[in-house]
C-alpha atoms as a PDB file:
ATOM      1  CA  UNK A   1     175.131  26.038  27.108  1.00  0.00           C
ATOM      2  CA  UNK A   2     174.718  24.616  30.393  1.00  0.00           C
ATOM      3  CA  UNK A   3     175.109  25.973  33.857  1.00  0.00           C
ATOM      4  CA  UNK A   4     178.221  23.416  34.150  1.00  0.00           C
ATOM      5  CA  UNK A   5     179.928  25.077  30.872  1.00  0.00           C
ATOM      6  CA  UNK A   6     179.518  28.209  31.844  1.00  0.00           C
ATOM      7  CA  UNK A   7     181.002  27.605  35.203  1.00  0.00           C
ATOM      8  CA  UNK A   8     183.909  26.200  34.089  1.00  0.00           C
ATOM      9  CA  UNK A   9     184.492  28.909  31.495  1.00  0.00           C
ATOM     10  CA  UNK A  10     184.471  31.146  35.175  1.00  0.00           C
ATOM     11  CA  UNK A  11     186.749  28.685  36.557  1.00  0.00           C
ATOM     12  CA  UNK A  12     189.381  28.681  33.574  1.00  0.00           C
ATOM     13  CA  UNK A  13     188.991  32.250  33.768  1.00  0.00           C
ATOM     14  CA  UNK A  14     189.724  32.804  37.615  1.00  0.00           C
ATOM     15  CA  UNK A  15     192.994  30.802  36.917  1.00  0.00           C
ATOM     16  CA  UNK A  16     194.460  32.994  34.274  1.00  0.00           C
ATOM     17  CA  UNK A  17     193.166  35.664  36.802  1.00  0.00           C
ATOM     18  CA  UNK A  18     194.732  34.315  39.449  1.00  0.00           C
ATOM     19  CA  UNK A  19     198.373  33.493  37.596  1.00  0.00           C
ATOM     20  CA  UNK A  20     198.906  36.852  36.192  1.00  0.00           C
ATOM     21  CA  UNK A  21     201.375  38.690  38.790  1.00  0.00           C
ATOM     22  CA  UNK A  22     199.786  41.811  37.650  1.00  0.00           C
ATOM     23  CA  UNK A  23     196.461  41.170  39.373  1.00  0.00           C
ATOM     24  CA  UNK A  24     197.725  40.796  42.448  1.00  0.00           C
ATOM     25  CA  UNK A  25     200.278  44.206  42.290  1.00  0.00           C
ATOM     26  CA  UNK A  26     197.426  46.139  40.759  1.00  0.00           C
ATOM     27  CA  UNK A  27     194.371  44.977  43.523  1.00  0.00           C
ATOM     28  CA  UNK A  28     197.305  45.385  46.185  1.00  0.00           C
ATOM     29  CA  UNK A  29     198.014  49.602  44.598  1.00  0.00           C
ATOM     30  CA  UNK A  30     194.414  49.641  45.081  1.00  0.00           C
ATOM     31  CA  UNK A  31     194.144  49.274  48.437  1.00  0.00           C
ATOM     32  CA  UNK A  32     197.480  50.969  49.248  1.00  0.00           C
ATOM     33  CA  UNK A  33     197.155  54.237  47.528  1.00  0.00           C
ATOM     34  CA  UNK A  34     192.846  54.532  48.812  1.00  0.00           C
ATOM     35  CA  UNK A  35     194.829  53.945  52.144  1.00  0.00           C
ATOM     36  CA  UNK A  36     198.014  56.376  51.958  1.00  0.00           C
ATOM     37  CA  UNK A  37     196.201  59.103  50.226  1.00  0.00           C
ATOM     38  CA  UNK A  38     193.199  58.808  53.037  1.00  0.00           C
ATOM     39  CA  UNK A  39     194.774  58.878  56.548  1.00  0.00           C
ATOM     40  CA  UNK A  40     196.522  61.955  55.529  1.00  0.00           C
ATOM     41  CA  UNK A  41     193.837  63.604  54.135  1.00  0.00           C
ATOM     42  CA  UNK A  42     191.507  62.674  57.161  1.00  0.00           C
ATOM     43  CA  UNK A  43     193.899  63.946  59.810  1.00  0.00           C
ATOM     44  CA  UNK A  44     194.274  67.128  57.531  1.00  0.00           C
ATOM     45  CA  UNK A  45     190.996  68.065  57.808  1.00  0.00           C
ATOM     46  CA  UNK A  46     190.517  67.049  61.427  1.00  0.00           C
ATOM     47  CA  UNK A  47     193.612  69.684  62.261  1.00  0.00           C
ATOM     48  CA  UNK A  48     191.858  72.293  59.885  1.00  0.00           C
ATOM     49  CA  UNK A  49     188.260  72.202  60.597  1.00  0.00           C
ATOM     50  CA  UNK A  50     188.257  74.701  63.166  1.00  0.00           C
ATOM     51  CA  UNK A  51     189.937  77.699  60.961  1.00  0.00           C
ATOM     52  CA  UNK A  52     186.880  76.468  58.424  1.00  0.00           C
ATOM     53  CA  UNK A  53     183.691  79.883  58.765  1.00  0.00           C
ATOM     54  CA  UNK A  54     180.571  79.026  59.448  1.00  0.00           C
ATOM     55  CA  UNK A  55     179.472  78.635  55.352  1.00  0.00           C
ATOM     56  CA  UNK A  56     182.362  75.962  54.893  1.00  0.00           C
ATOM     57  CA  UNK A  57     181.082  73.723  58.343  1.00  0.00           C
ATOM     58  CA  UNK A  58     178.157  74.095  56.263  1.00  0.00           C
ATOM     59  CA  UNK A  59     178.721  72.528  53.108  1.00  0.00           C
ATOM     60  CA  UNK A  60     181.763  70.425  54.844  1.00  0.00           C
ATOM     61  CA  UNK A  61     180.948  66.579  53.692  1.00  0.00           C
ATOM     62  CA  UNK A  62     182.213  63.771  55.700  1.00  0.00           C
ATOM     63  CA  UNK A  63     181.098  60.690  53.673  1.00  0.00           C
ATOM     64  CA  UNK A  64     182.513  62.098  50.506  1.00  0.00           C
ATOM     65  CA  UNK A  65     185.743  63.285  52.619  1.00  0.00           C
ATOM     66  CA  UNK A  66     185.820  59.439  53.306  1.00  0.00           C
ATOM     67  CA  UNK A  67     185.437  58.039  50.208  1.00  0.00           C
ATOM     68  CA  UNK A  68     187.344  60.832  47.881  1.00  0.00           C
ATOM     69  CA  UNK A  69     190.410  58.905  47.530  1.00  0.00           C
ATOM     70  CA  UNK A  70     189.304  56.176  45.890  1.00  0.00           C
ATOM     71  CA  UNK A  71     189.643  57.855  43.065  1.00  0.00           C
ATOM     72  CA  UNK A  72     193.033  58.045  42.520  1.00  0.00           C
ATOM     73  CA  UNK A  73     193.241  54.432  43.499  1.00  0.00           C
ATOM     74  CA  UNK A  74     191.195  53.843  41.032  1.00  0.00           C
ATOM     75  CA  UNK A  75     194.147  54.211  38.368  1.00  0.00           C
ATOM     76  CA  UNK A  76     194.964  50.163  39.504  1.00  0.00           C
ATOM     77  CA  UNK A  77     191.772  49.082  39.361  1.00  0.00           C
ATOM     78  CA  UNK A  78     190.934  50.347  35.822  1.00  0.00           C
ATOM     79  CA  UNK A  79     194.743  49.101  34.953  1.00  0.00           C
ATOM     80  CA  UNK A  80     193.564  45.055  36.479  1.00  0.00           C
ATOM     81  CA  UNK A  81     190.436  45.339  34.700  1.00  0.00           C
ATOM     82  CA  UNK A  82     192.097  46.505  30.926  1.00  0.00           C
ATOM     83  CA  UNK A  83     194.842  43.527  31.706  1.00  0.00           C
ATOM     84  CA  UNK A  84     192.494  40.672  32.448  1.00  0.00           C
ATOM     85  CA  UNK A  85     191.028  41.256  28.823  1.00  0.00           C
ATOM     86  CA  UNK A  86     194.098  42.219  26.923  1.00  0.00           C
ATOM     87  CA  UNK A  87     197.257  40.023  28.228  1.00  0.00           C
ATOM     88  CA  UNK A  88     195.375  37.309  25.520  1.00  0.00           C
ATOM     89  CA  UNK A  89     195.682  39.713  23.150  1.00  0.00           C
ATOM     90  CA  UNK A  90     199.364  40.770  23.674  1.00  0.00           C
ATOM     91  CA  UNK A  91     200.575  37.260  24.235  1.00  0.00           C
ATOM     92  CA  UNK A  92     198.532  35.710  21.758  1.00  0.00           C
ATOM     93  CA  UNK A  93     197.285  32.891  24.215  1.00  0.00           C
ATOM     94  CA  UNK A  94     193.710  34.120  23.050  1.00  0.00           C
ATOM     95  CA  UNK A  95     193.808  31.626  20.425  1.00  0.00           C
ATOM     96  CA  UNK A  96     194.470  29.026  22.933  1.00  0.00           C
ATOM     97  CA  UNK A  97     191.803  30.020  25.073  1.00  0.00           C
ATOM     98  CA  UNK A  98     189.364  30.441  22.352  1.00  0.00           C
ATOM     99  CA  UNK A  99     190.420  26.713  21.732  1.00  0.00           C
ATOM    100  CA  UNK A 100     188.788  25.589  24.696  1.00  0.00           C
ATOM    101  CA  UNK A 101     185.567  27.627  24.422  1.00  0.00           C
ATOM    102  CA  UNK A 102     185.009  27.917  21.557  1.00  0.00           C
ATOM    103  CA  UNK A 103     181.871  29.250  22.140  1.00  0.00           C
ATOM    104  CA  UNK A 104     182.516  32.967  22.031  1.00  0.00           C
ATOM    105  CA  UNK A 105     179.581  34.248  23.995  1.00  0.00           C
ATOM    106  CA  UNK A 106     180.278  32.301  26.589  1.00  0.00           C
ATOM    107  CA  UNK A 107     184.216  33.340  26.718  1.00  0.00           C
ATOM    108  CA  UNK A 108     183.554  36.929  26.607  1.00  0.00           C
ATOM    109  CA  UNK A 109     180.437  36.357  29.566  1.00  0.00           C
ATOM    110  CA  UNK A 110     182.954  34.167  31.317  1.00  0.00           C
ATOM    111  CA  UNK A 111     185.425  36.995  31.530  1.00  0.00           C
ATOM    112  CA  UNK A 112     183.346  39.398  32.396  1.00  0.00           C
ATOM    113  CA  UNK A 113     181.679  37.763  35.001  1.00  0.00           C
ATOM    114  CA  UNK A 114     184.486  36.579  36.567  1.00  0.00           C
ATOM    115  CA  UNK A 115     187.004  39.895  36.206  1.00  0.00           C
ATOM    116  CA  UNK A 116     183.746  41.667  37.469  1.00  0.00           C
ATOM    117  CA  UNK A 117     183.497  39.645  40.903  1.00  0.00           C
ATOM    118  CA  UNK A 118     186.971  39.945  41.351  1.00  0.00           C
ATOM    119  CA  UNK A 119     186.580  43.797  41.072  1.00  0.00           C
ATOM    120  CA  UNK A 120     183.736  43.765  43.347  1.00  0.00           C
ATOM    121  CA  UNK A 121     185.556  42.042  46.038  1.00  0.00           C
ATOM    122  CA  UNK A 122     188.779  43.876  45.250  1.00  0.00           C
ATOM    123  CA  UNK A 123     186.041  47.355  45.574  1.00  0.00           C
ATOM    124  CA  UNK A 124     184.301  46.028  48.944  1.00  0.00           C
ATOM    125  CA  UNK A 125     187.670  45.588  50.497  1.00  0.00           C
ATOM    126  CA  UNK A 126     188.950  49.087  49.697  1.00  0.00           C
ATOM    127  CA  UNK A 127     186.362  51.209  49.593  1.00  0.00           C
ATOM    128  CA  UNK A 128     184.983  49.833  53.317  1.00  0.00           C
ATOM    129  CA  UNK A 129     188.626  50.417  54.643  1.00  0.00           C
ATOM    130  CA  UNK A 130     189.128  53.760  53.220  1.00  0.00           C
ATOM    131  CA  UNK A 131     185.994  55.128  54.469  1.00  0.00           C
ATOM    132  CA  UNK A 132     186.536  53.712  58.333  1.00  0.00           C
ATOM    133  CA  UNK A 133     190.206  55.041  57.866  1.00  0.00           C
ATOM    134  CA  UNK A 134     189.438  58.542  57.098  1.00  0.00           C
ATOM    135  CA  UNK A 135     186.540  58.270  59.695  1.00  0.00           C
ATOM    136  CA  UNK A 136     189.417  57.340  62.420  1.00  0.00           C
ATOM    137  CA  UNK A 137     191.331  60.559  61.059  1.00  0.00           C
ATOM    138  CA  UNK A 138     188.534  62.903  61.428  1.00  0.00           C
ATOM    139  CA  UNK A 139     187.966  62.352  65.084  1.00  0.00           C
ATOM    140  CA  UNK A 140     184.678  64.279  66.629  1.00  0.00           C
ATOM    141  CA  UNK A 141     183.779  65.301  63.064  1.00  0.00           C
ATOM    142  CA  UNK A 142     183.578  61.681  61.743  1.00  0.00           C
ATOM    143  CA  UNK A 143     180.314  60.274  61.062  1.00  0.00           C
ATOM    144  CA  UNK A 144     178.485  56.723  61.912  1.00  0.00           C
ATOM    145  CA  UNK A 145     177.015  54.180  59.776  1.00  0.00           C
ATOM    146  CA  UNK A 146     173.706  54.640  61.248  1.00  0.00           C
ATOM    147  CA  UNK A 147     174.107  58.267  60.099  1.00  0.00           C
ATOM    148  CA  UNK A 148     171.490  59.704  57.053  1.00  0.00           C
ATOM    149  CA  UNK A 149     173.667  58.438  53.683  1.00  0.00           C
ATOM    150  CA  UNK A 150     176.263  56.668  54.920  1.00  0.00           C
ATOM    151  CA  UNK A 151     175.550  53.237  53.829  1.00  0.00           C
ATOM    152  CA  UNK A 152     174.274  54.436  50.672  1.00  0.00           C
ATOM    153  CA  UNK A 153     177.575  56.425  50.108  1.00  0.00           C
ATOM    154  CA  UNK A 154     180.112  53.086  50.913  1.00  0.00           C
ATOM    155  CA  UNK A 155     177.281  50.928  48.780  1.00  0.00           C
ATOM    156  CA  UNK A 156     177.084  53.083  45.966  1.00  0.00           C
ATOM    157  CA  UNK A 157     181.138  53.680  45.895  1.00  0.00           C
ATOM    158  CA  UNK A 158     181.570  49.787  45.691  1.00  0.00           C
ATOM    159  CA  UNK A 159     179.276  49.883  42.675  1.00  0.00           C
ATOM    160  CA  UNK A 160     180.793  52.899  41.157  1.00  0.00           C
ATOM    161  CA  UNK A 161     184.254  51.465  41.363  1.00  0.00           C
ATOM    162  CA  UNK A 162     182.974  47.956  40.483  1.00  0.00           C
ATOM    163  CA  UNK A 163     181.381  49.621  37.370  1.00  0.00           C
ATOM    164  CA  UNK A 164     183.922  51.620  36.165  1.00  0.00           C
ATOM    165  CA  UNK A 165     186.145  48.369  36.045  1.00  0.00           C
ATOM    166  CA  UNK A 166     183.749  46.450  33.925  1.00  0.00           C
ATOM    167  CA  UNK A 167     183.510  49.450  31.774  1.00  0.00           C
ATOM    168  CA  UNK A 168     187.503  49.282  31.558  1.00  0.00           C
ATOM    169  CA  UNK A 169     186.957  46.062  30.508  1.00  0.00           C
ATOM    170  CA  UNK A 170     184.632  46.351  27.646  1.00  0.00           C
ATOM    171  CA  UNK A 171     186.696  49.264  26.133  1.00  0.00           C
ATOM    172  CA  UNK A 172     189.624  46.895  26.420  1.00  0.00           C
ATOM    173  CA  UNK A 173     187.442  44.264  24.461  1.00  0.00           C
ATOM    174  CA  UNK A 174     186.702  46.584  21.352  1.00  0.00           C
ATOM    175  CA  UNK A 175     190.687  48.299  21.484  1.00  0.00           C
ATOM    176  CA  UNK A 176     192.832  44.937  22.459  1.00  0.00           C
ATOM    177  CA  UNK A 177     195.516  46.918  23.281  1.00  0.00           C
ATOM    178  CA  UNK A 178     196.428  47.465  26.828  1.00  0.00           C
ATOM    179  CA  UNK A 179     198.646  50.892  26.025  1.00  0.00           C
ATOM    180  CA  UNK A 180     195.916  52.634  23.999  1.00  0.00           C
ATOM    181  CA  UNK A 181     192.953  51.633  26.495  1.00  0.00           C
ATOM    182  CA  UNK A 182     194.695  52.649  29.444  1.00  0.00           C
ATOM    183  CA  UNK A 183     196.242  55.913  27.426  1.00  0.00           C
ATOM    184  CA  UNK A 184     192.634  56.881  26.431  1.00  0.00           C
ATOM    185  CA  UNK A 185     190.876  55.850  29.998  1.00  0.00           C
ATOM    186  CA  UNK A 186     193.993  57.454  32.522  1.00  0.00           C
ATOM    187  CA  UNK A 187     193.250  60.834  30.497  1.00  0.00           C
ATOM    188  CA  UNK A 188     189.365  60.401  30.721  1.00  0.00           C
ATOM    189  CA  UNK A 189     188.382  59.714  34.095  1.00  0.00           C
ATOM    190  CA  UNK A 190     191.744  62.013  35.842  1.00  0.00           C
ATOM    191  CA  UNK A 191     192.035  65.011  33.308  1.00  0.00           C
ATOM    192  CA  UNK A 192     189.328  65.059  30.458  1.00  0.00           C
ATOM    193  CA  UNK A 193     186.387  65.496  33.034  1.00  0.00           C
ATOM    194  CA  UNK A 194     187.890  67.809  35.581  1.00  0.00           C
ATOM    195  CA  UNK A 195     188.513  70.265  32.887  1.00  0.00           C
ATOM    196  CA  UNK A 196     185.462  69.577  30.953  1.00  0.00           C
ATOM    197  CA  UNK A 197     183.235  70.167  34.560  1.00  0.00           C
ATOM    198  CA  UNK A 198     185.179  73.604  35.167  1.00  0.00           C
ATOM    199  CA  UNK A 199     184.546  74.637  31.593  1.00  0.00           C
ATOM    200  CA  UNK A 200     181.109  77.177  31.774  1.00  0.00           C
ATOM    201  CA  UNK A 201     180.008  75.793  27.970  1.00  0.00           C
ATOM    202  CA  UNK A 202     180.214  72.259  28.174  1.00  0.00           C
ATOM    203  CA  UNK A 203     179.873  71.560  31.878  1.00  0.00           C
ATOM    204  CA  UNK A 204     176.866  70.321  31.559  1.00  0.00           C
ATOM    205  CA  UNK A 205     177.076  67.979  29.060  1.00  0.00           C
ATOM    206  CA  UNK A 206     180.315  66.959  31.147  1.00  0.00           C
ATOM    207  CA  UNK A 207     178.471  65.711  34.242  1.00  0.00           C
ATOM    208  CA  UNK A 208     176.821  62.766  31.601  1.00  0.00           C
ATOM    209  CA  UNK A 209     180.783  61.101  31.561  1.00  0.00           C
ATOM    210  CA  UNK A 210     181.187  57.714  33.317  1.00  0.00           C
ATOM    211  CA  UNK A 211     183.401  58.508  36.127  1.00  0.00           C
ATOM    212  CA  UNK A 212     181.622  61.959  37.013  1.00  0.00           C
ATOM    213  CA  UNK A 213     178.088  60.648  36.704  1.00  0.00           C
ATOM    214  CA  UNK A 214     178.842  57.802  38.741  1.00  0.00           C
ATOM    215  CA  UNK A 215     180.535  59.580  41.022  1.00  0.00           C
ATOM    216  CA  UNK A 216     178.013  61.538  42.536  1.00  0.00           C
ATOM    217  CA  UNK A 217     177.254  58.481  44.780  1.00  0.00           C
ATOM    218  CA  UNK A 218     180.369  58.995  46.703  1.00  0.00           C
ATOM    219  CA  UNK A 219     178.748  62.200  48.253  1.00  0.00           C
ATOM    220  CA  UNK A 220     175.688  63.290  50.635  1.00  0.00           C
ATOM    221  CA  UNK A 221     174.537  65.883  48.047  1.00  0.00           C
ATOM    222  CA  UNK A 222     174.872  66.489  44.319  1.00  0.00           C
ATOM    223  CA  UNK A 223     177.998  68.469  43.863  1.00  0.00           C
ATOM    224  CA  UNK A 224     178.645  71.489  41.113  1.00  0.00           C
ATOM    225  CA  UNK A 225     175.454  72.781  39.075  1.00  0.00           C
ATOM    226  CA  UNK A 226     174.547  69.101  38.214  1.00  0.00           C
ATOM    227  CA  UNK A 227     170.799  67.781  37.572  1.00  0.00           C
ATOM    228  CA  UNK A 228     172.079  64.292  38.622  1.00  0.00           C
ATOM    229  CA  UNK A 229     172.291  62.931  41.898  1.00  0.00           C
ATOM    230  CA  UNK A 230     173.543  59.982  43.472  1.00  0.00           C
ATOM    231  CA  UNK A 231     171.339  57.398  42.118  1.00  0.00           C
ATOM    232  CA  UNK A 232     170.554  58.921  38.113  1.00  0.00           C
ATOM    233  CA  UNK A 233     174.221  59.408  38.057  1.00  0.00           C
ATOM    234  CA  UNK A 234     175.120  55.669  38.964  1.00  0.00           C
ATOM    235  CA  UNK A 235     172.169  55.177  36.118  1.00  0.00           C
ATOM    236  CA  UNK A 236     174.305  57.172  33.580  1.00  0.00           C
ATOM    237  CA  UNK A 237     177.260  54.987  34.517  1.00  0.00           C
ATOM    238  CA  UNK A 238     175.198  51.941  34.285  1.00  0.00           C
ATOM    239  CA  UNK A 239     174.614  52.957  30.545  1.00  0.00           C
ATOM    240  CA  UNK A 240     178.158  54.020  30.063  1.00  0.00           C
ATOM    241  CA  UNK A 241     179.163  49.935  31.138  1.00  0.00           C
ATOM    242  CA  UNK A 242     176.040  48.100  29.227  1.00  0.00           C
ATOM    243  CA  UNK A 243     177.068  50.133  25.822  1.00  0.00           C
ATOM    244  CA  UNK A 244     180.861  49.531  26.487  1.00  0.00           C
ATOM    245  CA  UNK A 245     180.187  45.900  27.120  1.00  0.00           C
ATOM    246  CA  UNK A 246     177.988  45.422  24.099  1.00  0.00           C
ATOM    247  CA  UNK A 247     180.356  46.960  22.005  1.00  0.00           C
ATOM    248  CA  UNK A 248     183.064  44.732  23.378  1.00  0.00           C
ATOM    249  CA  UNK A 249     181.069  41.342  23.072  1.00  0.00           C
ATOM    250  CA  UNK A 250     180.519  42.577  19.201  1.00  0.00           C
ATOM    251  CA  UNK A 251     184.415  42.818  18.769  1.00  0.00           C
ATOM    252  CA  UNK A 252     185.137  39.433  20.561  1.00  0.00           C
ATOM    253  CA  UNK A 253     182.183  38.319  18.233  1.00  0.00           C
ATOM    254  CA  UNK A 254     182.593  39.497  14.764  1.00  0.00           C
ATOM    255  CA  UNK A 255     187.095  39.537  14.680  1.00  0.00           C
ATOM    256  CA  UNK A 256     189.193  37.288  14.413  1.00  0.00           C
ATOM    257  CA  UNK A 257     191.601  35.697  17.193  1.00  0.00           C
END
């Protein structure tokens, strides 16, 4: 394979990408819920930080007040990521596509290269404008870039985001099906581990999941009796997206069309 084949596998890719009218509604919720659910919130605590005591100014966390929302944003993000890899599937254009590259470790790197960029981009985008929006909201109590884990908070919440897409994607690789990846995902990352983290017995076992391991970025310090932090839980999630991918490029590999 040659740098030229590969790149236009990424460009054939980017056009199915870019002529699904699902891409576009799904990057667009991204941005729009991050956005709706984080001017609110920021003004919210702005109006409410003085009835806060003296322990809750304490522990009160700016950065991960700013980037918080992004989670339920999320939902579209995951949702683009599953549909980039399973519209083939449900159509049954992937026989098409396998047509013209035929070469199936370069289809499924193709994809996931180029679904991942998008993501990225798509992640930069939002997670930037949430955090400066929710800064705006909290006034006085809003912090600067130049402030101790800022950067690395914004940074590491476009690489958790990013991640958790590419790990969508994978899944969506082994399953094929765009109703049973999202209905196992949408349960995992907004139910499944909230419980499991409240639950005494299994909580810490809990913190190893994608989305909570990974999330620990979003935040100035380590949150719940965890014995991850920001950076070994983005490693956990790391792990989480290599296995999910490997598994996926063994599907693409070993079924048929």
């Amino acid at each position: 394979m040659t740098v030229a084949d590969f790149g236009a596998a990424c460009a054939f890719e980017w056009h199915k990408i870019r002529t699904l009218r699902s891409t576009f509604w799904n990057l667009g919720a991204f941005l729009a819920v991050s956005l709706a659910l984080a001017i609110p919130s920021g003004w919210y605590l702005h109006k409410t930080y003085a009835e806060l005591d003296a322990a809750e100014r304490a522990v009160f966390d700016p950065i991960g007040s700013g980037l918080s929302s992004i989670r339920l944003g999320l939902l579209a993000l995951v949702i683009f990521g599953v549909l980039t890899v399973t519209t083939e599937y449900t159509s049954g254009t992937i026989r098409s596509s396998l047509a013209a590259v035929p070469r199936r470790a370069v289809f499924f790197a193709s994809k996931t290269v180029t679904g991942s960029l998008v993501a990225l981009a798509a992640s930069t985008v939002v997670v930037i404008a949430t955090f400066a929006a929710t800064q705006v909201m909290l006034g006085e109590h809003a912090v600067a870039l130049s402030d101790d884990g800022v950067l690395r908070a914004i940074g590491g919440g476009i690489v958790y985001t990013t991640l958790l897409c590419v790990f969508a994607m994978g899944l969506a690789a082994v399953l094929r099906s765009s109703a049973l990846t999202i209905g196992l995902l949408f349960p995992l990352f907004f139910m499944v581990s909230t419980i499991l983290t409240s639950i005494p017995g299994v909580r810490k076992a809990a913190q190893f999941l994608p989305d909570v391991a990974g999330g620990q970025i979003l935040y100035r310090e380590p949150q719940g009796d965890t014995i991850l932090n920001g950076w070994t839980g983005l490693a956990v999630l790391v792990a989480w997206t290599v296995a999910a991918l490997a598994a996926g490029y063994y599907a693409v590999r070993r079924r048929d069309a």
